[in-house]
N, C-alpha and C. Protein backbone atom coordinates (compact mmCIF):
# COMPACT_ATOMS: atom_id res chain seq x y z
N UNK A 1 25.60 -54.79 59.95
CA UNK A 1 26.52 -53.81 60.52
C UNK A 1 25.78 -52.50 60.78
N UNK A 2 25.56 -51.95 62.30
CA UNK A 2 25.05 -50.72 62.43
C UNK A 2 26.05 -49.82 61.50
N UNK A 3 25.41 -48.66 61.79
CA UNK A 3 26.07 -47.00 61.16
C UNK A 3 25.54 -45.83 61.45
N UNK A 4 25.20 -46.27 63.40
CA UNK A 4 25.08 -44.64 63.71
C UNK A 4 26.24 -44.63 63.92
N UNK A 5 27.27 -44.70 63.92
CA UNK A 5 28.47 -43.92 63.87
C UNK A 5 29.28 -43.79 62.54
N UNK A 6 29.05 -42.75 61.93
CA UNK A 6 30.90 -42.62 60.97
C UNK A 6 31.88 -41.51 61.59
N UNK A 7 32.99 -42.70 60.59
CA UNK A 7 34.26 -42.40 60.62
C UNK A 7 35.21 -41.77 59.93
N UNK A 8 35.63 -40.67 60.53
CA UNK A 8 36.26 -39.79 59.19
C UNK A 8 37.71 -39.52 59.83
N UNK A 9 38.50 -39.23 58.83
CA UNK A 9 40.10 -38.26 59.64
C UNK A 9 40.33 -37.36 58.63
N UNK A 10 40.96 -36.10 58.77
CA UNK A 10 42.03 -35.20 58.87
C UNK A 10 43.53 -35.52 58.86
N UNK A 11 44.03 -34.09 58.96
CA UNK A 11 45.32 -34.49 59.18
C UNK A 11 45.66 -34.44 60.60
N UNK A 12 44.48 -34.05 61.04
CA UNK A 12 44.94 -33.74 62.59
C UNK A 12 44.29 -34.55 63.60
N UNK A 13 43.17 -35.03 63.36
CA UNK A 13 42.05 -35.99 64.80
C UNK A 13 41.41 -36.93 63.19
N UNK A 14 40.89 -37.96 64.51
CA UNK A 14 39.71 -38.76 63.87
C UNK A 14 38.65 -38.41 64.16
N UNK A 15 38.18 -38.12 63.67
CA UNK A 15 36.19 -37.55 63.74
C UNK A 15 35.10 -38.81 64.05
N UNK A 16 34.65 -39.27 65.01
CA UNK A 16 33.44 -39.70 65.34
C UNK A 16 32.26 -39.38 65.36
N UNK A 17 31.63 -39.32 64.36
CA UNK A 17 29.86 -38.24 64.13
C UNK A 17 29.23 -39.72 65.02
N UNK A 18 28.56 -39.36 65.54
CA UNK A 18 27.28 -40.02 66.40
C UNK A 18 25.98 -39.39 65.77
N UNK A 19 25.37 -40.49 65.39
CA UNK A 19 23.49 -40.30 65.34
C UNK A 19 23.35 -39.82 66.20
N UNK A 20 22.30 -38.26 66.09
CA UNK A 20 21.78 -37.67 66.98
C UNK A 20 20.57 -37.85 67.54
N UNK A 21 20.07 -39.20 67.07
CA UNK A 21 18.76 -39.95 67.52
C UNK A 21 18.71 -41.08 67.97
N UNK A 22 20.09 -41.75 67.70
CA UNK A 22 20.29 -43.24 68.68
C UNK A 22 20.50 -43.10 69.68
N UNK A 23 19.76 -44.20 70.55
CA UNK A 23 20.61 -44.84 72.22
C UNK A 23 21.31 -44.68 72.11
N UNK A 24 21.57 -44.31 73.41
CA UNK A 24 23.50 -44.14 73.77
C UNK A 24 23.42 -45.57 74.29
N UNK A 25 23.20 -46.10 74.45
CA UNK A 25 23.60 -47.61 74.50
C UNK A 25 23.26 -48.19 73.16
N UNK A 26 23.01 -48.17 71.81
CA UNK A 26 23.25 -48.41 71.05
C UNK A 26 24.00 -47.77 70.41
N UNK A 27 24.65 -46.50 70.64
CA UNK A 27 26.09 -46.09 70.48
C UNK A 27 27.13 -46.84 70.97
N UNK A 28 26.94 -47.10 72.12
CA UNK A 28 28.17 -47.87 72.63
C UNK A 28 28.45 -48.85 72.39
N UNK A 29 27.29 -49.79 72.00
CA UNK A 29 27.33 -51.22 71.56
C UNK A 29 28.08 -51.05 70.42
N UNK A 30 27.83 -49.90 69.15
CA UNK A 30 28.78 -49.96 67.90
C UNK A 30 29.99 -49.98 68.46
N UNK A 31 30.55 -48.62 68.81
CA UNK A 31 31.50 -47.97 69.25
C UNK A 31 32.62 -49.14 69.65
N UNK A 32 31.92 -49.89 69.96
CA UNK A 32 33.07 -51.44 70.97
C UNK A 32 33.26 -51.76 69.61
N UNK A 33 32.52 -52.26 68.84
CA UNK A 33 33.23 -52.49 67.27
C UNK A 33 33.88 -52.27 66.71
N UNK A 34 33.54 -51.08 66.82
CA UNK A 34 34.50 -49.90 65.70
C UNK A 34 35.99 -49.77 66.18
N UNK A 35 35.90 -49.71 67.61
CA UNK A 35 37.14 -49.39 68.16
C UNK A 35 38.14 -50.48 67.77
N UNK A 36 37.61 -51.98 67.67
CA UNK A 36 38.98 -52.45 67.62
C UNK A 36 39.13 -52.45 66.35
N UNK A 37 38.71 -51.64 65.08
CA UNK A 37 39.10 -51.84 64.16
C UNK A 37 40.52 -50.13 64.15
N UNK A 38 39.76 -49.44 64.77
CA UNK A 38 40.68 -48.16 65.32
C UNK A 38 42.04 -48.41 66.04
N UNK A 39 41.99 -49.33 66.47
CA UNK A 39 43.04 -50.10 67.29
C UNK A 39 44.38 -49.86 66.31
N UNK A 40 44.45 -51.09 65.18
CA UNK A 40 44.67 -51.36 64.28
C UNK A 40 45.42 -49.82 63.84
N UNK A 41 44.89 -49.13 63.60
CA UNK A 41 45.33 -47.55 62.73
C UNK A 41 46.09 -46.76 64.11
N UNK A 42 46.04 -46.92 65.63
CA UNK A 42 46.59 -46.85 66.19
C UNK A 42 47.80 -47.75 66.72
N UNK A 43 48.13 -48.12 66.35
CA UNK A 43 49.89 -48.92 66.31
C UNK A 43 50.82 -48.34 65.43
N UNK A 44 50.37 -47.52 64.63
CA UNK A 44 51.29 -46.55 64.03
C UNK A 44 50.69 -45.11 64.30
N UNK A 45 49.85 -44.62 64.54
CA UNK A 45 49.53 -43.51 64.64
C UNK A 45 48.46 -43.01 65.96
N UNK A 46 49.23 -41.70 66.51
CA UNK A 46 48.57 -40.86 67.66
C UNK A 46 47.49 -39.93 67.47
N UNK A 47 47.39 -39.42 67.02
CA UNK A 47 46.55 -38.25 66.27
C UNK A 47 45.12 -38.82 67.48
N UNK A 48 44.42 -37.24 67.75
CA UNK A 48 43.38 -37.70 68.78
C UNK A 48 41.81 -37.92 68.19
N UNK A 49 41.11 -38.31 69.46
CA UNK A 49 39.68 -38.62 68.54
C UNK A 49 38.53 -37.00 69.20
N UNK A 50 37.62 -36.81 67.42
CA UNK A 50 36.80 -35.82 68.61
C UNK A 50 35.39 -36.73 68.01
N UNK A 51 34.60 -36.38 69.31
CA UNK A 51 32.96 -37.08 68.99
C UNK A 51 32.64 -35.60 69.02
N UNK A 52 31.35 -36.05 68.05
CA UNK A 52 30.77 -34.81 67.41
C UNK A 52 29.17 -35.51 66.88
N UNK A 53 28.25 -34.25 66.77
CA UNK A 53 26.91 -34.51 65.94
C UNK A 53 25.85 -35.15 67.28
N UNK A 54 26.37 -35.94 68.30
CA UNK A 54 25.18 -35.79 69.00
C UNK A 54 26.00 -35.09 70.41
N UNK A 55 24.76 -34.25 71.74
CA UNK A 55 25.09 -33.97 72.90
C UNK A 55 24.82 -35.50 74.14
N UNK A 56 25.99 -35.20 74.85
CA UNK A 56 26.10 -36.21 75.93
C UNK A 56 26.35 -35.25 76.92
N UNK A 57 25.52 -36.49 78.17
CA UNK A 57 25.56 -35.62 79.68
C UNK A 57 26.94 -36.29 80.64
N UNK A 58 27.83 -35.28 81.19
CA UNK A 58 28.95 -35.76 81.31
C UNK A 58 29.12 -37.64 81.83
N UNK A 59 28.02 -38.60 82.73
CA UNK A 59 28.16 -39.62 82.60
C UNK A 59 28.35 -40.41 80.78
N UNK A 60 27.64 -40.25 80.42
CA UNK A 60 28.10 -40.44 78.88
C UNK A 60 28.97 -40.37 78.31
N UNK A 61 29.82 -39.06 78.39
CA UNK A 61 30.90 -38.84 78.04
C UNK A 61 32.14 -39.78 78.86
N UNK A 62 32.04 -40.07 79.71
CA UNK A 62 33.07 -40.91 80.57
C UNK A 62 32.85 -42.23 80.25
N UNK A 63 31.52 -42.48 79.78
CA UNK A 63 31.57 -43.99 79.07
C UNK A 63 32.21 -44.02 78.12
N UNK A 64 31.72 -43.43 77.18
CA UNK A 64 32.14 -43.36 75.75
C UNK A 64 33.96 -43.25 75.77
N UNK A 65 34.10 -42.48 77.18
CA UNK A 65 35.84 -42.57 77.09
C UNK A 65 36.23 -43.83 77.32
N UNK A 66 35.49 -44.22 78.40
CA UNK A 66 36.04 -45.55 78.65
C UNK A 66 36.11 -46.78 77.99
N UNK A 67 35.32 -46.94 76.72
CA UNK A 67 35.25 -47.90 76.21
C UNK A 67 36.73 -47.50 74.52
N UNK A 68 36.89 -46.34 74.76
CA UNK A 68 37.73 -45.99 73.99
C UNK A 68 39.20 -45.97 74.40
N UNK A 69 39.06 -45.78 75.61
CA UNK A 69 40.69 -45.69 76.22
C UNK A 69 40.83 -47.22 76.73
N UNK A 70 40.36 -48.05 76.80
CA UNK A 70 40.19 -49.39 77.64
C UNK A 70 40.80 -50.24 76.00
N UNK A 71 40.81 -49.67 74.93
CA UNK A 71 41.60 -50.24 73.91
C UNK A 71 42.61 -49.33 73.47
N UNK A 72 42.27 -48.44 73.48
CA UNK A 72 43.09 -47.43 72.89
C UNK A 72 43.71 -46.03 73.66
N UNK A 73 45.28 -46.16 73.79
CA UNK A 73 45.74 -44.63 74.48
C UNK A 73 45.70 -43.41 73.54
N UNK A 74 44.32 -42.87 73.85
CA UNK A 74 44.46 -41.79 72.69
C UNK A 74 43.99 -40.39 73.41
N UNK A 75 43.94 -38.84 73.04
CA UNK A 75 43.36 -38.28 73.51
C UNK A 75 41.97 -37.92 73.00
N UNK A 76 41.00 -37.56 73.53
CA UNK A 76 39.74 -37.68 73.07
C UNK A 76 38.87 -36.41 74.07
N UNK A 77 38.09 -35.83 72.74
CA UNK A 77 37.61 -34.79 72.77
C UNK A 77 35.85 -34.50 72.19
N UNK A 78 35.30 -33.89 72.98
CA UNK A 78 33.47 -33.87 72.54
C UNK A 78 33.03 -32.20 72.63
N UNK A 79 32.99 -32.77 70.79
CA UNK A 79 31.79 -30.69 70.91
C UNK A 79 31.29 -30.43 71.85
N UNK A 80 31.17 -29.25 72.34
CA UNK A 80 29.94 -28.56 72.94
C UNK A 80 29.45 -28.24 71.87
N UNK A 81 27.77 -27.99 72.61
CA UNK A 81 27.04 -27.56 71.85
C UNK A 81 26.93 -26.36 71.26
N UNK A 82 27.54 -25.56 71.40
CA UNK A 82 28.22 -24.14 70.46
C UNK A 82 28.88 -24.79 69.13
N UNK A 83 29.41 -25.72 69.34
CA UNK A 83 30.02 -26.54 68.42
C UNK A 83 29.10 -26.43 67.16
N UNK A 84 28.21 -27.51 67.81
CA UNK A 84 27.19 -28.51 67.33
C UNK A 84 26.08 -27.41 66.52
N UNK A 85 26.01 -26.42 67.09
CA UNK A 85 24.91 -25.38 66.83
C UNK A 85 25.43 -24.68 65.70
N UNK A 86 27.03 -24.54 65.65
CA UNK A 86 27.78 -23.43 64.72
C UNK A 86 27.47 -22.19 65.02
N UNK A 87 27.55 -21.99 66.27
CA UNK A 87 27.74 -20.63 66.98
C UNK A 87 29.09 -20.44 67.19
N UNK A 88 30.35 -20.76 66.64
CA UNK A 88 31.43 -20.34 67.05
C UNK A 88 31.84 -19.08 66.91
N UNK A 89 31.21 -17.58 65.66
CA UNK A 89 31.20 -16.59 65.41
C UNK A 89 30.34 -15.92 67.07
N UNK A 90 29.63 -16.69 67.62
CA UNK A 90 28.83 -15.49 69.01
C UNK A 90 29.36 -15.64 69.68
N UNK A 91 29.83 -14.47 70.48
CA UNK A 91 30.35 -14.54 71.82
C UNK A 91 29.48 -15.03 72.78
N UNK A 92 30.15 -15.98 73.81
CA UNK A 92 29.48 -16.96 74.68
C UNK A 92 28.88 -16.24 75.73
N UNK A 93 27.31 -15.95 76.24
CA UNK A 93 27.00 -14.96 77.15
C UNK A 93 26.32 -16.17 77.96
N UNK A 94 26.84 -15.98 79.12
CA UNK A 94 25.84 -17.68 79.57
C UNK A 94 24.67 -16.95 80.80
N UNK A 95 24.60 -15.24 80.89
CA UNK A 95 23.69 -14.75 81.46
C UNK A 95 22.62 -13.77 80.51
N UNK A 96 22.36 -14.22 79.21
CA UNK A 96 21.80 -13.16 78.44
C UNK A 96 20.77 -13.60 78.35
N UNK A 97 19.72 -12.37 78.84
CA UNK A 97 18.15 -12.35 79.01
C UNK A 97 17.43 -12.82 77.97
N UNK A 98 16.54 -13.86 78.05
CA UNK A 98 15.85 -14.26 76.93
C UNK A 98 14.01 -13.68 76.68
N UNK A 99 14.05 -12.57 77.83
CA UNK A 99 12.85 -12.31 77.32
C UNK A 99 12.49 -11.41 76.04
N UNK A 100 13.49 -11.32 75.50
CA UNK A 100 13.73 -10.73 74.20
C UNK A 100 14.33 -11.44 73.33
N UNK A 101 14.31 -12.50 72.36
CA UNK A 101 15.23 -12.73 71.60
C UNK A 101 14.92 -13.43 69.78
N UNK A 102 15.99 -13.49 68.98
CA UNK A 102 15.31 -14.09 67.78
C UNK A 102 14.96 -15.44 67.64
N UNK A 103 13.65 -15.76 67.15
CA UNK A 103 13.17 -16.76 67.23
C UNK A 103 12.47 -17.54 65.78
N UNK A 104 12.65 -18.75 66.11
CA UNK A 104 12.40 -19.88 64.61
C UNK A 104 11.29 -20.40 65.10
N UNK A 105 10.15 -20.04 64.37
CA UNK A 105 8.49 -20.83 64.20
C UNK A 105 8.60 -22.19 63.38
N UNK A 106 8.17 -23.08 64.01
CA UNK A 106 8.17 -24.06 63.17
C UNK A 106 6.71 -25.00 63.03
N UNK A 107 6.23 -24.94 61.84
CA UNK A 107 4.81 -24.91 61.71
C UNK A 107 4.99 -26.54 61.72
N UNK A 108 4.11 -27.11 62.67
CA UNK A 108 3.68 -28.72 62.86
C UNK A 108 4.02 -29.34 63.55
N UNK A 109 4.42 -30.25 64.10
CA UNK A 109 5.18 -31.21 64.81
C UNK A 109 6.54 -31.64 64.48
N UNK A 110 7.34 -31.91 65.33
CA UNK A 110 8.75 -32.66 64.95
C UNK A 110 8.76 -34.07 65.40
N UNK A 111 9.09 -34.60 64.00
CA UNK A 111 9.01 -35.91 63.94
C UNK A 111 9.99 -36.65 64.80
N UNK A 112 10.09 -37.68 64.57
CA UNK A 112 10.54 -39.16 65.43
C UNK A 112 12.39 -38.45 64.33
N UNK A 113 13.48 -38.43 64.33
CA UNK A 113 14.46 -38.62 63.23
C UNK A 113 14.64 -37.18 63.28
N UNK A 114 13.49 -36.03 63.13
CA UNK A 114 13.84 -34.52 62.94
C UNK A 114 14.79 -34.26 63.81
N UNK A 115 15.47 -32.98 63.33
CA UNK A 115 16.30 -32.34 64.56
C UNK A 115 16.17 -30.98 64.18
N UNK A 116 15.93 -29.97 64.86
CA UNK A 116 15.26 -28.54 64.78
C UNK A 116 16.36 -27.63 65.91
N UNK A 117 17.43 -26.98 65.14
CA UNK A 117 18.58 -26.41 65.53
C UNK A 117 18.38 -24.90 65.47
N UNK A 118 18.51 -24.32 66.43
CA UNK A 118 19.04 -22.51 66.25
C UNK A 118 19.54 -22.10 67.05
N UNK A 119 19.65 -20.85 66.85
CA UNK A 119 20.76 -20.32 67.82
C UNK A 119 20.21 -19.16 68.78
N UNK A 120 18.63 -19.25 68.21
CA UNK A 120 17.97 -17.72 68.99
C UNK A 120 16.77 -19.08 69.77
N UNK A 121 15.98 -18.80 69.67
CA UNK A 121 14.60 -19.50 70.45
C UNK A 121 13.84 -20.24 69.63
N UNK A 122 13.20 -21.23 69.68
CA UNK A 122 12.67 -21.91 68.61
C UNK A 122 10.94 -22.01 69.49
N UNK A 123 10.01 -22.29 68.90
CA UNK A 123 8.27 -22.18 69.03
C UNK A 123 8.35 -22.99 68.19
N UNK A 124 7.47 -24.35 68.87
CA UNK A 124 6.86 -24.95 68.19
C UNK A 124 5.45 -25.45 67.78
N UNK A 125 5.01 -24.71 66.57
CA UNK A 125 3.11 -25.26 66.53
C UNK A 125 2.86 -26.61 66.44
N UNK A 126 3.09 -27.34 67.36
CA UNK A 126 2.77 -28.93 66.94
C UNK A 126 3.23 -29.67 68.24
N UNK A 127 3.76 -30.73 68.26
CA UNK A 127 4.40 -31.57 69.09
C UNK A 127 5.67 -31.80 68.90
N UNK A 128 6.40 -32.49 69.92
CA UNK A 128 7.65 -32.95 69.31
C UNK A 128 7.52 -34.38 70.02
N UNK A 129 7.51 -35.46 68.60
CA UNK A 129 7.25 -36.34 69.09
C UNK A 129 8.88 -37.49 69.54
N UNK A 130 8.92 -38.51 70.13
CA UNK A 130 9.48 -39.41 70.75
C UNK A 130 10.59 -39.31 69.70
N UNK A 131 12.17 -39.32 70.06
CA UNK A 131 12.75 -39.53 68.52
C UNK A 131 13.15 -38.24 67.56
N UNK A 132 12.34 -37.18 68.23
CA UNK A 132 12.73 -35.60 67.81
C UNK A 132 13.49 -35.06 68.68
N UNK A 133 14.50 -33.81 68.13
CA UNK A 133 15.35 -32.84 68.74
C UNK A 133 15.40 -31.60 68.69
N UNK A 134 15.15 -31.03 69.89
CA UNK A 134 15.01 -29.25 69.19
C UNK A 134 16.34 -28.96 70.33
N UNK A 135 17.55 -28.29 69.61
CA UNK A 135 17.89 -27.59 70.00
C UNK A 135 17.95 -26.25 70.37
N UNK A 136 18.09 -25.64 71.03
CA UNK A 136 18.11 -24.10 71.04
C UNK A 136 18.87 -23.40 71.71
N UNK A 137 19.71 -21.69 71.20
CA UNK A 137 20.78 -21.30 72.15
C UNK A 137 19.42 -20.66 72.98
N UNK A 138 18.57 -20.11 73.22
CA UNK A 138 17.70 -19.79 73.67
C UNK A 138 16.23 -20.31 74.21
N UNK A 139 15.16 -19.93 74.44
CA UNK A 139 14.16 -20.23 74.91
C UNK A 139 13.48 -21.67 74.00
N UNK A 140 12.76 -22.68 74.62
CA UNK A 140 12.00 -23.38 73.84
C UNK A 140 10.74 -23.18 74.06
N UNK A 141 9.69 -23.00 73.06
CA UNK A 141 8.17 -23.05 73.45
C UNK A 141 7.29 -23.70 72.63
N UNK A 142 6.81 -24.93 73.17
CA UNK A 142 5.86 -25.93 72.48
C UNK A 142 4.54 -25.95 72.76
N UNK A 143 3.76 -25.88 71.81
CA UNK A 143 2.24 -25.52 71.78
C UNK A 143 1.56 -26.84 71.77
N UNK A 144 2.01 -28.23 71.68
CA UNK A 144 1.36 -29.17 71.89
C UNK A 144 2.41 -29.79 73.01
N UNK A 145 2.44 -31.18 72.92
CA UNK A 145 3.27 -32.07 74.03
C UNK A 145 5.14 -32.47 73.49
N UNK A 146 5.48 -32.52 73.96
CA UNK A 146 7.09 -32.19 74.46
C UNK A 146 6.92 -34.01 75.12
N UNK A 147 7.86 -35.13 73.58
CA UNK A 147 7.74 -36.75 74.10
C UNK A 147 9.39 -36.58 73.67
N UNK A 148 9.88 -35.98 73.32
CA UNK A 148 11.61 -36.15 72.68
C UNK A 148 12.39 -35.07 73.62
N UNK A 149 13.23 -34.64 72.74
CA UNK A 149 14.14 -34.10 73.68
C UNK A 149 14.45 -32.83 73.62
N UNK A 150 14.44 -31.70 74.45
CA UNK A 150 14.46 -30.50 74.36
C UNK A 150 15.63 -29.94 75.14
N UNK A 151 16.61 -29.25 74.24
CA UNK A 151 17.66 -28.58 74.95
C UNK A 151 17.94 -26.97 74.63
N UNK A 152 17.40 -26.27 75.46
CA UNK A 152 17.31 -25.16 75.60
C UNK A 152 18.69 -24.77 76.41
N UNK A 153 19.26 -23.05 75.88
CA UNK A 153 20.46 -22.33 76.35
C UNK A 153 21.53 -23.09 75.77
N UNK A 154 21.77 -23.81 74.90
CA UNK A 154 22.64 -25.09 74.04
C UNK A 154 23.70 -23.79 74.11
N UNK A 155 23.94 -23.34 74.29
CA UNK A 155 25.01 -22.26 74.03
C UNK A 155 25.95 -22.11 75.30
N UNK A 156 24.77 -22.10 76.50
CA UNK A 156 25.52 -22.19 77.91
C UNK A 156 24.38 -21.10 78.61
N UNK A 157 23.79 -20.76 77.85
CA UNK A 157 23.00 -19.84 78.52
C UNK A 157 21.60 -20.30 79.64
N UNK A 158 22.52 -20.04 80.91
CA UNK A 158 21.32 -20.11 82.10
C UNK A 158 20.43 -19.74 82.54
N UNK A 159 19.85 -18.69 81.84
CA UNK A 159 18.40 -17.74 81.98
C UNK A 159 17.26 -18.77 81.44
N UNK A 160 17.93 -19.40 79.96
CA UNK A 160 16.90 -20.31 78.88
C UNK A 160 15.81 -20.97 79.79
N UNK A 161 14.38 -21.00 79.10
CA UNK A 161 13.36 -21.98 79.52
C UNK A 161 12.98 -22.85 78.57
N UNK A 162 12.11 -23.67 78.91
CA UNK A 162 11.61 -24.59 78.16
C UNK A 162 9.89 -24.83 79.04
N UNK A 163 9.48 -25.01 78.12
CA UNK A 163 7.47 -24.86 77.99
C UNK A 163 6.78 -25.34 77.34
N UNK A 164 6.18 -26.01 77.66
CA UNK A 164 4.87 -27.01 76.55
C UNK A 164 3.74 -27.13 77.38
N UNK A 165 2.34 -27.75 76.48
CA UNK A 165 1.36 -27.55 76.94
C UNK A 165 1.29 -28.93 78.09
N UNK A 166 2.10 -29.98 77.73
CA UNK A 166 2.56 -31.08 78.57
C UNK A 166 3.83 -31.73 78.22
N UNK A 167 4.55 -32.41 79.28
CA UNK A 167 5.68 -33.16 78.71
C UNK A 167 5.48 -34.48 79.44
N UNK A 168 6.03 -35.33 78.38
CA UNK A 168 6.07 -36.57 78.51
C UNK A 168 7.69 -36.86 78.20
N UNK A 169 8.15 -36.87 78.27
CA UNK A 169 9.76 -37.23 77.97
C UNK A 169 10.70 -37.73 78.97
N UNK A 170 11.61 -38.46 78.77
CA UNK A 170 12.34 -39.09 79.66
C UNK A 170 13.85 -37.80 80.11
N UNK A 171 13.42 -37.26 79.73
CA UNK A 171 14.78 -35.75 80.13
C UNK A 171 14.80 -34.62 79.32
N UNK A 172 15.02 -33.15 80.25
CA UNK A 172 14.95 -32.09 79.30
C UNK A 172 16.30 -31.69 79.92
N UNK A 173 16.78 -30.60 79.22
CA UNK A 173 18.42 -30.12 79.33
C UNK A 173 18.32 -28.60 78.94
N UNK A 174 19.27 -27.63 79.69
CA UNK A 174 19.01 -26.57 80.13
C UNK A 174 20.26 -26.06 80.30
N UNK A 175 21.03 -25.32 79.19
CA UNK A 175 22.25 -25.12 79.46
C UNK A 175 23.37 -26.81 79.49
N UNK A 176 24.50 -27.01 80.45
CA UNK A 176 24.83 -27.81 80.97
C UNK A 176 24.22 -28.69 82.06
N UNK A 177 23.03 -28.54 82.50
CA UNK A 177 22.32 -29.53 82.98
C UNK A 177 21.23 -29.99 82.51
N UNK A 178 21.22 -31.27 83.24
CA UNK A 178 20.19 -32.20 82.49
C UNK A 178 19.13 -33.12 83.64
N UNK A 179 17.92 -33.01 83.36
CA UNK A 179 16.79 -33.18 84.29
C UNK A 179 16.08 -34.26 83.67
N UNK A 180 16.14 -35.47 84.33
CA UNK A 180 15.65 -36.91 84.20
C UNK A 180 14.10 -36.42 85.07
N UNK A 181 13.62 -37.22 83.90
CA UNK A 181 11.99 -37.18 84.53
C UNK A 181 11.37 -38.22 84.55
N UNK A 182 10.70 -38.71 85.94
CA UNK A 182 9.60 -39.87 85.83
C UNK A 182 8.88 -40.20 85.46
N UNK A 183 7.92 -39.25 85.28
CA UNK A 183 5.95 -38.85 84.76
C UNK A 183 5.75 -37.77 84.39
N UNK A 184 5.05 -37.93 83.62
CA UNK A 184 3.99 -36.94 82.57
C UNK A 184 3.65 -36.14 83.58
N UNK A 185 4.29 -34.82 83.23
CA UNK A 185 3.44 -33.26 83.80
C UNK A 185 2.80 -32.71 82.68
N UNK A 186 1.64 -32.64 83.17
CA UNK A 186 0.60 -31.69 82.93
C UNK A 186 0.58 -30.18 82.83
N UNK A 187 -0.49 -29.51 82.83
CA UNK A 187 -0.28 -28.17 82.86
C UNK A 187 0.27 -26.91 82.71
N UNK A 188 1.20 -27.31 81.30
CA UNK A 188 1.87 -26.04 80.51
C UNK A 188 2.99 -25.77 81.94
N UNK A 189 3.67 -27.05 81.95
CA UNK A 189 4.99 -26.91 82.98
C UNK A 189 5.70 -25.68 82.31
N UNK A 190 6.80 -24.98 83.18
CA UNK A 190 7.65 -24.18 82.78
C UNK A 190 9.06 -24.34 83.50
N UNK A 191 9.72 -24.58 82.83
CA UNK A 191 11.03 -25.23 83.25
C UNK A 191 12.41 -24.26 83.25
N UNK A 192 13.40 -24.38 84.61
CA UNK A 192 14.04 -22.86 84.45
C UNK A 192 15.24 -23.41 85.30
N UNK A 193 16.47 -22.94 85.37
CA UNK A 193 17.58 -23.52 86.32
C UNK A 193 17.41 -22.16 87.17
N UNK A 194 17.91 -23.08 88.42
CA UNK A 194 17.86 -22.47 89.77
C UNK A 194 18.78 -22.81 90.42
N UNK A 195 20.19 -22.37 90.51
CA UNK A 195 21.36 -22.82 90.72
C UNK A 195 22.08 -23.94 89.47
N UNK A 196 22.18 -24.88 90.26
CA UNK A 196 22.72 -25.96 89.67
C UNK A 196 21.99 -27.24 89.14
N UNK A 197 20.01 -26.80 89.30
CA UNK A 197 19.91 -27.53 89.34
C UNK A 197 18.17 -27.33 88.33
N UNK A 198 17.53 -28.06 87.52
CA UNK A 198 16.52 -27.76 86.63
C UNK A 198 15.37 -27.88 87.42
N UNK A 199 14.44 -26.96 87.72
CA UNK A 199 13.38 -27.07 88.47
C UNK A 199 12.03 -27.05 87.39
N UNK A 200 11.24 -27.23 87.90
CA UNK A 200 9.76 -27.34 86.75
C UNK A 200 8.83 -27.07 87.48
N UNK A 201 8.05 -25.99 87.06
CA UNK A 201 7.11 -25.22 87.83
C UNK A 201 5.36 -25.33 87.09
């Protein structure tokens, strides 16, 4: 029996924590499980569901509904990453300049499982390897190679960059958007939204 997902309730919603390091297709594969046991607790009761603990890019989120509403009429709800960060005390600035801001050093690499959360800018002396997460409401800056996943402005903030000496990774995320990548860039890329859309320079 997997267990990236637990299951918790309240008096008010059911809580879905998602591993913040599994496939989302090995999320979903549980999730079909789980649900029809959720089924079951829904024939007497409405109360809604929230997913929480990992970020999804809105296709994700419409899966994850769909495999939930396709058994179950429920309403269903997903942190933002203000959530996720426990920034609910900052007011939400989604234009605040980051060439100034507080920042978390983190001496070495981030592992395969790590997850490396703040709310100001995070620097990293090392790598972040395949399987690692750095969140940040602010700037990211990596001094070796960038193979996991980097989400910079997690707050909403559209100024945020993200920077390493190379990236290898299958997507970086920037605010509310998210930039699928083919191949390994080289050359201390620097990554920045430009409208609507993540450019890499």
């Amino acid at each position: 029996m997997l267990n990236n997902i637990k299951i918790t309730q309240n008096t008010n919603e059911i809580i879905l924590t998602m591993n913040v390091v599994a496939d989302v297709d090995i999320l979903c594969d549980e999730l079909e499980e789980k649900v029809a046991k959720l089924k079951e607790f829904y024939q007497t009761a409405k109360i809604p569901i929230r997913i929480t603990g990992k970020l999804f890019t809105e296709s994700e989120c419409e899966r994850i509904r769909k495999i939930i509403n396709d058994e179950i009429e429920v309403e269903i709800h997903f942190d933002q990453p203000s959530d996720l960060l426990g920034l609910h005390a900052i007011k939400k600035t989604f234009q605040t300049e980051t060439e100034v801001s507080e920042t978390k050093y983190i001496k070495g690499s981030v592992r395969s499982g790590q997850v490396e959360e703040y709310s100001g800018s995070i620097v990293i002396m090392g790598d972040v390897n395949a399987g690692g997460e750095v969140i940040a409401g602010g700037n990211i800056a990596i001094i070796g190679a960038l193979r996991g996943l980097a989400h910079a402005g997690a707050n909403g903030n559209t100024k945020a960059l993200i920077t390493a000496n190379y990236i290898d990774a299958t997507q970086i995320r920037i605010a509310n958007q998210v930039k699928e990548i083919e191949e390994k860039i080289e050359k201390c890329p620097v990554c920045r939204l430009e409208g609507n859309e993540v450019k890499i320079v």
